[in-house]
Protein backbone atom coordinates (compact mmCIF):
# COMPACT_ATOMS: atom_id res chain seq x y z
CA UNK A 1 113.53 69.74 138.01
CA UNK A 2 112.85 68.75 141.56
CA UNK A 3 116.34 68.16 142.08
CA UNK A 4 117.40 71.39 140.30
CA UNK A 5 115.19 73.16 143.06
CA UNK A 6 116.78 71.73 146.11
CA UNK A 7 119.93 72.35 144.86
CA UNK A 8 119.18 75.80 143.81
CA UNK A 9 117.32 76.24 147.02
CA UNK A 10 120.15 75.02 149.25
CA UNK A 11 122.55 77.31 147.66
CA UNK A 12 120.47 80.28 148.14
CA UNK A 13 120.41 79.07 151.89
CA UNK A 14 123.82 78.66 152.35
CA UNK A 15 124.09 82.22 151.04
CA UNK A 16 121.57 84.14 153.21
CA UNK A 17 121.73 81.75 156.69
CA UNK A 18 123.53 84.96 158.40
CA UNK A 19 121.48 87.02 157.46
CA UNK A 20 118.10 85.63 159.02
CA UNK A 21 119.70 84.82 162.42
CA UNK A 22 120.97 88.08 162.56
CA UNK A 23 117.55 89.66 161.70
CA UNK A 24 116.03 87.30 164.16
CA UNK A 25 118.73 88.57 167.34
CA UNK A 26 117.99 92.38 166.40
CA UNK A 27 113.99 91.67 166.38
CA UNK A 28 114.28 89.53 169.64
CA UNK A 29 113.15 86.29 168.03
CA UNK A 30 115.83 83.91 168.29
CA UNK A 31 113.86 80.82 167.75
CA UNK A 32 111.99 82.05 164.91
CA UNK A 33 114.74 80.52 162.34
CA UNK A 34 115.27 77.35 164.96
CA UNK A 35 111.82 76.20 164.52
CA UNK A 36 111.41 77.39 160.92
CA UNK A 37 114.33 75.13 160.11
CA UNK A 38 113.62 72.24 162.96
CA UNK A 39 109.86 72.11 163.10
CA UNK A 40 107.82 72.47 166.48
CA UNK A 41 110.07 70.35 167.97
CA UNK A 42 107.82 67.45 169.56
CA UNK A 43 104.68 65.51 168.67
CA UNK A 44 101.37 68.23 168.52
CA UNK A 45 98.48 65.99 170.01
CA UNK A 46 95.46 65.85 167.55
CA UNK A 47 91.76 66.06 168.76
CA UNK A 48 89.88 62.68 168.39
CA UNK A 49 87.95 62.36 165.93
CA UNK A 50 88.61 65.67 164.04
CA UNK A 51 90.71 66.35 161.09
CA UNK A 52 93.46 68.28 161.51
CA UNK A 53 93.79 71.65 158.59
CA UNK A 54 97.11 73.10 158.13
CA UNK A 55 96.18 77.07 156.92
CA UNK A 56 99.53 78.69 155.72
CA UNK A 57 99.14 82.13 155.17
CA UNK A 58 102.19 84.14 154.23
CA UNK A 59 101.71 87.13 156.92
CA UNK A 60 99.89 89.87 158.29
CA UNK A 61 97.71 90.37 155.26
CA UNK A 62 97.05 86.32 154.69
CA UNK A 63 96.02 85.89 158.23
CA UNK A 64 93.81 88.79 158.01
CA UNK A 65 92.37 87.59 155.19
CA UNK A 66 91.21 84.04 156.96
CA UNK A 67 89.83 85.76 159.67
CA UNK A 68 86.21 84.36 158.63
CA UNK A 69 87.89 80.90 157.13
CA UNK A 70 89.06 79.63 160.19
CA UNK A 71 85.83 79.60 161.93
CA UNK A 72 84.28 78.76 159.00
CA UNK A 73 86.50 75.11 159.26
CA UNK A 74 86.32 74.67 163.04
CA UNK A 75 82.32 74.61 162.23
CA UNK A 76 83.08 72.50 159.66
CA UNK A 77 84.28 69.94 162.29
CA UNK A 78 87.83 70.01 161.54
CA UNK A 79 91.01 71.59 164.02
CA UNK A 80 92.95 73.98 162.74
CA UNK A 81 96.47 74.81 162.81
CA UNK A 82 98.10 78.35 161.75
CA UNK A 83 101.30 79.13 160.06
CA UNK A 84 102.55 82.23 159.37
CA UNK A 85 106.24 83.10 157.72
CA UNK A 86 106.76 86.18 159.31
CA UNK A 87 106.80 87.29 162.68
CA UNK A 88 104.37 90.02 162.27
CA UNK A 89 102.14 87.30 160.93
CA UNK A 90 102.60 84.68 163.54
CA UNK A 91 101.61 88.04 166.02
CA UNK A 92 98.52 89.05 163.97
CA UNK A 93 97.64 85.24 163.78
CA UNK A 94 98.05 85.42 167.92
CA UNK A 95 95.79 88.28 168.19
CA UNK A 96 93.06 87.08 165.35
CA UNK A 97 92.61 83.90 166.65
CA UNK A 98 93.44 83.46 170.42
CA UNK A 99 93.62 79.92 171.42
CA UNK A 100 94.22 78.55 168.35
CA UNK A 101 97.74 76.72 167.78
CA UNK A 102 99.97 79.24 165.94
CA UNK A 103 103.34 77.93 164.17
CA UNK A 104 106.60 79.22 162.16
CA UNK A 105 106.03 78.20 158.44
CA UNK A 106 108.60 75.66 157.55
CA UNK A 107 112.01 76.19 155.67
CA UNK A 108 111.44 74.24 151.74
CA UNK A 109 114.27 71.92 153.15
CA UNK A 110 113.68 68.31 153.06
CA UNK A 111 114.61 68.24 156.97
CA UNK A 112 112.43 71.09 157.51
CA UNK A 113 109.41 69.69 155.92
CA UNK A 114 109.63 65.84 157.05
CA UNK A 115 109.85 67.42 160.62
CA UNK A 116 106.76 69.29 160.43
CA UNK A 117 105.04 67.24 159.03
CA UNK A 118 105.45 64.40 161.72
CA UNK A 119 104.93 66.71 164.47
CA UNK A 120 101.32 68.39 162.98
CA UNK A 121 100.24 65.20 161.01
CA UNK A 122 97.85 67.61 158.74
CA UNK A 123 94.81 66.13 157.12
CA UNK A 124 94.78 69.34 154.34
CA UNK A 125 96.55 72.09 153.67
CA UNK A 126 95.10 75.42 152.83
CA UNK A 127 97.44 77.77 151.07
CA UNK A 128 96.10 81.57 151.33
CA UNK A 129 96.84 83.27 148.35
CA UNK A 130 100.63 83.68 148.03
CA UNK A 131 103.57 81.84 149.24
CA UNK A 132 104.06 78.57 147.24
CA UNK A 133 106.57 76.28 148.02
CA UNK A 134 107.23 73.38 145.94
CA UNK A 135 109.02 71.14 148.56
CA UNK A 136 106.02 70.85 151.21
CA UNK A 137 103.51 70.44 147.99
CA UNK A 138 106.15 67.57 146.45
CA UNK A 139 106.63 65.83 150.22
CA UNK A 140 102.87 65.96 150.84
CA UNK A 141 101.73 64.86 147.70
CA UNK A 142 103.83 61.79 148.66
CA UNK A 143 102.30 61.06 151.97
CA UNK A 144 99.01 61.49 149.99
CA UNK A 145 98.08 64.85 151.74
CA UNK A 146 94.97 66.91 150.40
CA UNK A 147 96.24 69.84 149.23
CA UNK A 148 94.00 73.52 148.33
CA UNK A 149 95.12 76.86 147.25
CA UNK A 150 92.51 80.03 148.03
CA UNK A 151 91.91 83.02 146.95
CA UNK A 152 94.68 82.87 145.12
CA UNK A 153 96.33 85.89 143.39
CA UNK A 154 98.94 86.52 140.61
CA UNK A 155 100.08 89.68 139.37
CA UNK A 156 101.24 89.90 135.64
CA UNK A 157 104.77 90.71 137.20
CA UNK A 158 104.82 87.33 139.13
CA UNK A 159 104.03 85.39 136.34
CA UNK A 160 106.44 86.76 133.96
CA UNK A 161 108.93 85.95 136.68
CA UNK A 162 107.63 82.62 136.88
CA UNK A 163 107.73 81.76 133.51
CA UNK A 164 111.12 81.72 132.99
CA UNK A 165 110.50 77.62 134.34
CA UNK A 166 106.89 77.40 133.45
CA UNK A 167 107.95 73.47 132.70
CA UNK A 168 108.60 73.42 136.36
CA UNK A 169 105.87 75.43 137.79
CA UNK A 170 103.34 73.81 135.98
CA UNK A 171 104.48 70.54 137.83
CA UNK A 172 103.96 72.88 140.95
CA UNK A 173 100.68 74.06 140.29
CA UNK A 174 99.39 70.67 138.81
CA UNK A 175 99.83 69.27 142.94
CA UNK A 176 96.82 71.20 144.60
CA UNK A 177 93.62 69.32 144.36
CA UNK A 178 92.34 72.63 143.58
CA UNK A 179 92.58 76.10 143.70
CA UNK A 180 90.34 78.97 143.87
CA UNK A 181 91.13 82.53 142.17
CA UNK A 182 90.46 86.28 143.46
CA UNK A 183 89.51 87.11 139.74
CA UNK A 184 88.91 85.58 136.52
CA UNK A 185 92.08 87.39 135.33
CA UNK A 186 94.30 85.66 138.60
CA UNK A 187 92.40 82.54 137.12
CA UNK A 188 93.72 82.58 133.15
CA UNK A 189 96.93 83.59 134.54
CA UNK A 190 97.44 80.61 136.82
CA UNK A 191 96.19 78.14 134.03
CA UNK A 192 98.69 80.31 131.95
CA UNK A 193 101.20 79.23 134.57
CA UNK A 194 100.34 75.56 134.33
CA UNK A 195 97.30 75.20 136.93
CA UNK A 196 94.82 72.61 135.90
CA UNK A 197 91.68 74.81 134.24
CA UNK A 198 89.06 71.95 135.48
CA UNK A 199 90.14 72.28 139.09
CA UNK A 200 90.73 76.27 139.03
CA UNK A 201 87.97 78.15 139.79
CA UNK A 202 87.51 81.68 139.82
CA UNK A 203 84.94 82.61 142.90
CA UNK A 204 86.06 85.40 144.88
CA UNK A 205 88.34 87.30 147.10
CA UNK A 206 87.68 86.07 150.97
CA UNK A 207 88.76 89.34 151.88
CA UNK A 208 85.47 90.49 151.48
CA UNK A 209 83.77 88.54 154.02
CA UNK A 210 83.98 91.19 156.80
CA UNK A 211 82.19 92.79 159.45
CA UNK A 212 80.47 96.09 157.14
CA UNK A 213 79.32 98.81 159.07
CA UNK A 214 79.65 102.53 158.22
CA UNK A 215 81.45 104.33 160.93
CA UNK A 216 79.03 106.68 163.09
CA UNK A 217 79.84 110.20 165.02
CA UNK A 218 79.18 108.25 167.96
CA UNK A 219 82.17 105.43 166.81
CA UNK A 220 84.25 108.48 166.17
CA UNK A 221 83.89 109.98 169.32
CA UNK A 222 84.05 107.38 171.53
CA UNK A 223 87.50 106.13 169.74
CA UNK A 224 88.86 109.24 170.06
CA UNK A 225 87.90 109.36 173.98
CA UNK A 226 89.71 106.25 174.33
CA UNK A 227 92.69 106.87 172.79
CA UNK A 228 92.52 111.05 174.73
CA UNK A 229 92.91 112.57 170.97
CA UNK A 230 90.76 115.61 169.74
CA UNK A 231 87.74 115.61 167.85
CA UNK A 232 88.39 117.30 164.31
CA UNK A 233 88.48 116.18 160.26
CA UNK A 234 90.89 113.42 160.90
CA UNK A 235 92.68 111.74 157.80
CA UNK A 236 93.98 108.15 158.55
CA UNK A 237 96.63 106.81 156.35
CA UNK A 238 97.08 102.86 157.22
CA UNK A 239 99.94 100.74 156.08
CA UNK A 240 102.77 102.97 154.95
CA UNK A 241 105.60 102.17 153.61
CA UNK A 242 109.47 104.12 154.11
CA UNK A 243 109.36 107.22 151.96
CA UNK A 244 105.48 107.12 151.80
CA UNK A 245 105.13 108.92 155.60
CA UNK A 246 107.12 112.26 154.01
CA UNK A 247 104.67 112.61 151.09
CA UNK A 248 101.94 112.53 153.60
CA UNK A 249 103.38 114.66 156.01
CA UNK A 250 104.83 117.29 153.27
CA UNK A 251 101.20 117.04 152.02
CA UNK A 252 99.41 117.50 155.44
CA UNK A 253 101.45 120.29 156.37
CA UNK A 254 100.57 122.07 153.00
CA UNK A 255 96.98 121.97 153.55
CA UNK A 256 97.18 123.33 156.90
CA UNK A 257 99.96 126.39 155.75
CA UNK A 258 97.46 127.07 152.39
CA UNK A 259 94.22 128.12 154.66
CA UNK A 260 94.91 127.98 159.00
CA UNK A 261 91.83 128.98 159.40
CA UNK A 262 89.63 126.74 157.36
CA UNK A 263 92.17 123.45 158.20
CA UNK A 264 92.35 124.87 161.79
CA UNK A 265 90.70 121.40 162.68
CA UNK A 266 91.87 118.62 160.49
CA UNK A 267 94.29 115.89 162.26
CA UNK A 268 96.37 113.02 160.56
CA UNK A 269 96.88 109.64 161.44
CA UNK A 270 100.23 107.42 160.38
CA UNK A 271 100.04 103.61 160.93
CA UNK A 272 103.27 102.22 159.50
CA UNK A 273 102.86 98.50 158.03
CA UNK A 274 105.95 97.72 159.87
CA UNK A 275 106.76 97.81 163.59
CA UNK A 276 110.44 98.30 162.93
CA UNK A 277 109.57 101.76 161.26
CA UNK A 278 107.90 103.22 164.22
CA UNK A 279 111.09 104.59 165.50
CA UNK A 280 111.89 106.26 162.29
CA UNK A 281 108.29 107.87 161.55
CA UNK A 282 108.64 109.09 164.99
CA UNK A 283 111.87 110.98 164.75
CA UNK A 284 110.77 112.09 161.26
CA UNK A 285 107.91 114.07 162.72
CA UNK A 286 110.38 115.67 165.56
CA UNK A 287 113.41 116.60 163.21
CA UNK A 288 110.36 118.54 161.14
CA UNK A 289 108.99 120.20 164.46
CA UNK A 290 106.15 118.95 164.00
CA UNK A 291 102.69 118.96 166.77
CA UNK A 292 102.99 115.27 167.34
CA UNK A 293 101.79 112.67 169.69
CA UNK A 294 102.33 108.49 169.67
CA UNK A 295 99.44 106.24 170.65
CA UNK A 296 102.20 103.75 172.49
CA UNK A 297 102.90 106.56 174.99
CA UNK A 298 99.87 108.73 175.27
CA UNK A 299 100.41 112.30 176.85
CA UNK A 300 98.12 114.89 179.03
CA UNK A 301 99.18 117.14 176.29
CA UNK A 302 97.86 114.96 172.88
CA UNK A 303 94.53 117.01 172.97
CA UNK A 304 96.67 119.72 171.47
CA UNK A 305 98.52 117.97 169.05
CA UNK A 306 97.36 117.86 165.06
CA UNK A 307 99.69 114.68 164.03
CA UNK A 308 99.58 111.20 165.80
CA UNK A 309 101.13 107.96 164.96
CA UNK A 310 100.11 104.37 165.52
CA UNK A 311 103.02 102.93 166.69
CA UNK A 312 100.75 99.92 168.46
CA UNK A 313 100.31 96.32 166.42
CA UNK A 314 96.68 95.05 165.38
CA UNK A 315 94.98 98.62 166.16
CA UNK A 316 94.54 99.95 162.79
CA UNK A 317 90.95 98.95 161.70
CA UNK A 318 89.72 100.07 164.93
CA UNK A 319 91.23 103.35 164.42
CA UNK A 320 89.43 103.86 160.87
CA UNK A 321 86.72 104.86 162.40
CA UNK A 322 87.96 108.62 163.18
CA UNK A 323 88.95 108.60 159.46
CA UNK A 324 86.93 111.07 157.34
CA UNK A 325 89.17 110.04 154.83
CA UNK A 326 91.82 107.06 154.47
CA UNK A 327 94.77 106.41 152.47
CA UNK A 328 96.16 103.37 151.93
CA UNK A 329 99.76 102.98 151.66
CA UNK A 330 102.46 100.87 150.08
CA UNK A 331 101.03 102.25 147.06
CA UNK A 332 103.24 105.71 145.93
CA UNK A 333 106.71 105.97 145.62
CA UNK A 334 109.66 105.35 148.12
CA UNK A 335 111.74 102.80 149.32
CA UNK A 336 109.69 99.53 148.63
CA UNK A 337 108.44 98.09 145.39
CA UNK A 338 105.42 99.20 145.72
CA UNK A 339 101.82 96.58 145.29
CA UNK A 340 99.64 97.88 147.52
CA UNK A 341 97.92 96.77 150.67
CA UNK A 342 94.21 95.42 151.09
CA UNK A 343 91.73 98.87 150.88
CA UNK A 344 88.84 96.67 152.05
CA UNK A 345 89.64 98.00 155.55
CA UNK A 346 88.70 101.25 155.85
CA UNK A 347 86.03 100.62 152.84
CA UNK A 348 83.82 98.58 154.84
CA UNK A 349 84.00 101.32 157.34
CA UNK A 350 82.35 103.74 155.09
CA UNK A 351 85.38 105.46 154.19
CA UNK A 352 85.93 107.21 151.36
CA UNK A 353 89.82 105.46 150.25
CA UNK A 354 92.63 107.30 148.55
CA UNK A 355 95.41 104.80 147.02
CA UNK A 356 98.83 105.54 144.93
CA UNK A 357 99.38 104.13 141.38
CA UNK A 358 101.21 101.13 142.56
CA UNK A 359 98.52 98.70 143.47
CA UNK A 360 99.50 95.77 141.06
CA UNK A 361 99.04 92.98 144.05
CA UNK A 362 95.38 94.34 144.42
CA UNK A 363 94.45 95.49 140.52
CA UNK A 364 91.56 93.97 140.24
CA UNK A 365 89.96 95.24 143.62
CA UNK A 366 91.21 98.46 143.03
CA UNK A 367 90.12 99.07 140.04
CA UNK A 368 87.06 97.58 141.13
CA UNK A 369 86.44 99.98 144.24
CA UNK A 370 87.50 102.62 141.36
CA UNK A 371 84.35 101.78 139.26
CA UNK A 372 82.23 101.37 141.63
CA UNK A 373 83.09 104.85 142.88
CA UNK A 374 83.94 104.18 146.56
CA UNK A 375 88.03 105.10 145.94
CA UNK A 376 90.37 107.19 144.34
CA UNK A 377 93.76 106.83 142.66
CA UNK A 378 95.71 109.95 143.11
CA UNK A 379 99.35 109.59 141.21
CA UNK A 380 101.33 111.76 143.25
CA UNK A 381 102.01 114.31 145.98
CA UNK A 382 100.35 117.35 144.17
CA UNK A 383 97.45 114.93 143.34
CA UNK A 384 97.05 114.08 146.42
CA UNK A 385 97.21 117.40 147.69
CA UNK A 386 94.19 118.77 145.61
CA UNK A 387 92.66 115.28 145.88
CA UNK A 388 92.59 116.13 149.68
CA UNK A 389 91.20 119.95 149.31
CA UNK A 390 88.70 118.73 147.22
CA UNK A 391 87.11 115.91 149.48
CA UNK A 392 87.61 118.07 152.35
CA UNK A 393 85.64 121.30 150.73
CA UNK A 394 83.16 118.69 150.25
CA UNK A 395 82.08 116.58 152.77
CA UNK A 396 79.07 114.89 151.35
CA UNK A 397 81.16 114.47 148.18
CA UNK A 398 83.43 112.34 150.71
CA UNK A 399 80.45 111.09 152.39
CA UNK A 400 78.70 109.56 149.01
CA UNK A 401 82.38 107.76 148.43
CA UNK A 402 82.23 106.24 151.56
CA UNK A 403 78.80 104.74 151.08
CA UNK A 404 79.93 103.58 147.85
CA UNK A 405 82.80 102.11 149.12
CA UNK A 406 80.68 99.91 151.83
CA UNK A 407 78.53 98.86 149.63
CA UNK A 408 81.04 97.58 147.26
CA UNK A 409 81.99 95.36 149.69
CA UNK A 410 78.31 94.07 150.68
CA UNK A 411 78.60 93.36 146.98
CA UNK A 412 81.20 90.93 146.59
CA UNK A 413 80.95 88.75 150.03
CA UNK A 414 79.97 85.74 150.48
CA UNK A 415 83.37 83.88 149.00
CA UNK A 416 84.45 81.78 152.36
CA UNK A 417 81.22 79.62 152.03
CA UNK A 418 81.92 79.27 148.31
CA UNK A 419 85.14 78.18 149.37
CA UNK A 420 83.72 75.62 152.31
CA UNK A 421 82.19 74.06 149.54
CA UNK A 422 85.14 73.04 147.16
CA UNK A 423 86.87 72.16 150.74
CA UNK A 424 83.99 70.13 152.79
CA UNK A 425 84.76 67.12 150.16
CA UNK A 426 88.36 66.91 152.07
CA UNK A 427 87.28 67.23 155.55
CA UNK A 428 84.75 64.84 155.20
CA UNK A 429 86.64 62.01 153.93
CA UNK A 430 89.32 62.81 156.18
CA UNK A 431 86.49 62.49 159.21
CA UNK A 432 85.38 59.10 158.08
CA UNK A 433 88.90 57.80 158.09
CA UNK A 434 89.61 59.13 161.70
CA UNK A 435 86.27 57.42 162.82
């Protein structure tokens, strides 16, 4: 089976090569392939006397994620080392954790991976959630590499996909020392999958271990002086996705055309998920005629505008604090598969958090938030429309979700130390053999 997947994997390769280094010369990233397929290049010079952890996390959303983990391991005693696949990641990673050493994931190429692997010498890898190659797991377990998957997640979608070769990925999963699970349910389907039950453990979502603090007037206000925007009801939809922004604006515009008077205030805020869709949102919301400003090139005139867009990387939780309300996108209809992004966001600002149907990478913690009252699943454009009217007609309605939703995260934190405990066994060997 091993062989199968090079084979298989080299094909696929061969097939799409063009296509990356093209991507890579239109985004201005011409080494990003280079050193994906190559490695760093040179030799990375370890720290004496601390262990070296490799933390792979697939992009913005994985880094994000780690944002208490990494600390969490450089208190630990150990160095760490970030690798991101995408670009946007390896940017977010930048940003998140200045300082640190931030790489280009490897290519699943034997080349690729020997490469790497010489030039970062990792003590243990830490997989976040996603993104599971079976080359670097099969080369590592060979040079006798620790090797930990966290807060993993699998949707019922992936795993039917997977188990078209469960004889193979069981092999795969069977090559992490351990893994830990978002949810019981990512749990039983992993050791559906083939993971090993007595080294799977279902603790937690890391996710959750963030900064909580319910958004005041006086956050609000002095956000909105910063960026030179009006004060008003603001509506903040983070992470949209191509064909998402014209529901929102269709639905925006409807609420202001139903009642001028009594929507004479309210303001909406689109933060695309990527930074190659800026462009487009942008001459959406002029082709419509619509009263819009962009934070990347703020205006004396933006006080008068009702429509702004976050066309600015790594801004977007700062900016849920003018949210009364916050959709989270990726999650209706349009021109991406759909899955959802992380609601945890705005939640642990106190906002109340309005989501589409198509959440199946985060089901659990949506239908979590959903119970514990703090969000809302609205199917569609006229749902969201009255979903919108009614939160807005009443405000302490809106304000009791957004409570709800802040303390569902208290609720669930506390997963990265569970997770420094299944990990500390690693690092600590690891430290006695450096000594």
């Amino acid at each position: 089976m091993r062989i199968i997947y090079k084979i298989v994997y080299f094909i696929g390769f061969l097939i799409t090569w063009p296509f990356w280094i093209i991507r890579d010369m239109i985004h201005h990233k011409p080494y990003s392939f280079k050193s994906r397929y190559l490695g760093p290049g040179k030799m990375l010079p370890k720290q004496p006397g601390r262990p070296r952890v490799w933390l792979w996390a697939l992009s913005m959303g994985e880094i994000l994620a780690a944002k208490k983990l990494v600390p969490a391991l450089e208190e630990a005693g150990a160095e760490v080392v970030i690798s991101s696949t995408t670009a946007i990641g390896r940017d977010t990673a930048a940003h998140a954790f200045p300082g640190r050493l931030v790489l280009s994931s490897p290519l699943d190429f034997g080349l690729s991976t020997r490469r790497f692997l010489e030039a970062v010498d990792p003590d243990l890898l830490v997989l976040v959630e996603t993104d599971i190659w079976p080359g670097i797991l099969f080369r590592m377990k060979e040079q006798n590499r620790p090797r930990a998957l966290v807060s993993a997640r699998i949707s019922p979608r992936s795993l039917k996909g997977y188990s078209y070769i469960k004889s193979f990925w069981r092999r795969v999963m069977r090559m992490f020392d351990f893994i830990t699970t978002q949810s019981e349910d990512d749990r039983t389907r992993l050791i559906e999958l083939g993971a090993d039950p007595d080294t799977t453990y279902a603790i937690g979502d890391i996710k959750f271990d963030r900064a909580v603090h319910e958004s005041t007037p006086e956050n609000k206000a002095a956000r909105l002086r910063e960026a030179g925007w009006p004060d008003g009801r603001w509506i903040v939809a983070g992470s949209t996705h191509t064909g998402e922004e014209s529901i929102i604006l269709e639905t925006f515009t409807q609420l202001k055309e139903k009642d001028p008077a009594k929507y004479r205030d309210l303001k909406l805020l689109i933060a695309p998920r990527n930074k190659s869709d800026f462009e487009s949102v942008w001459n959406m919301m002029q082709e419509r005629g619509l009263p819009a400003a962009h934070r990347g090139q703020p205006q004396a005139t933006d006080m008068d505008k009702d429509i702004f867009l976050l066309d600015t990387l790594g801004e977007l939780d700062a900016f849920y604090d003018i949210a009364d309300i916050a959709l989270v996108g990726k999650s209706w209809a349009g021109q991406h598969k759909g899955g959802g992004h992380n609601p945890l966001e705005p939640a642990a600002k106190g906002k109340p958090v309005l989501f589409g149907p198509l959440t199946h990478n985060y089901r659990w913690m949506t239908r979590a938030l959903l119970a514990y009252g703090g969000g809302l699943m609205v199917a569609d454009q006229p749902a969201l429309l009255a979903a919108l009217e009614d939160l807005l007609d009443n405000p302490e309605k809106a304000k009791e979700m957004g409570h709800k939703a802040a303390e569902f995260v208290r609720t669930h934190q506390g997963t990265t130390g569970k997770t420094m405990e299944h990990l500390m066994p690693f690092i600590e060997r690891a430290k006695q053999r450096l000594s």
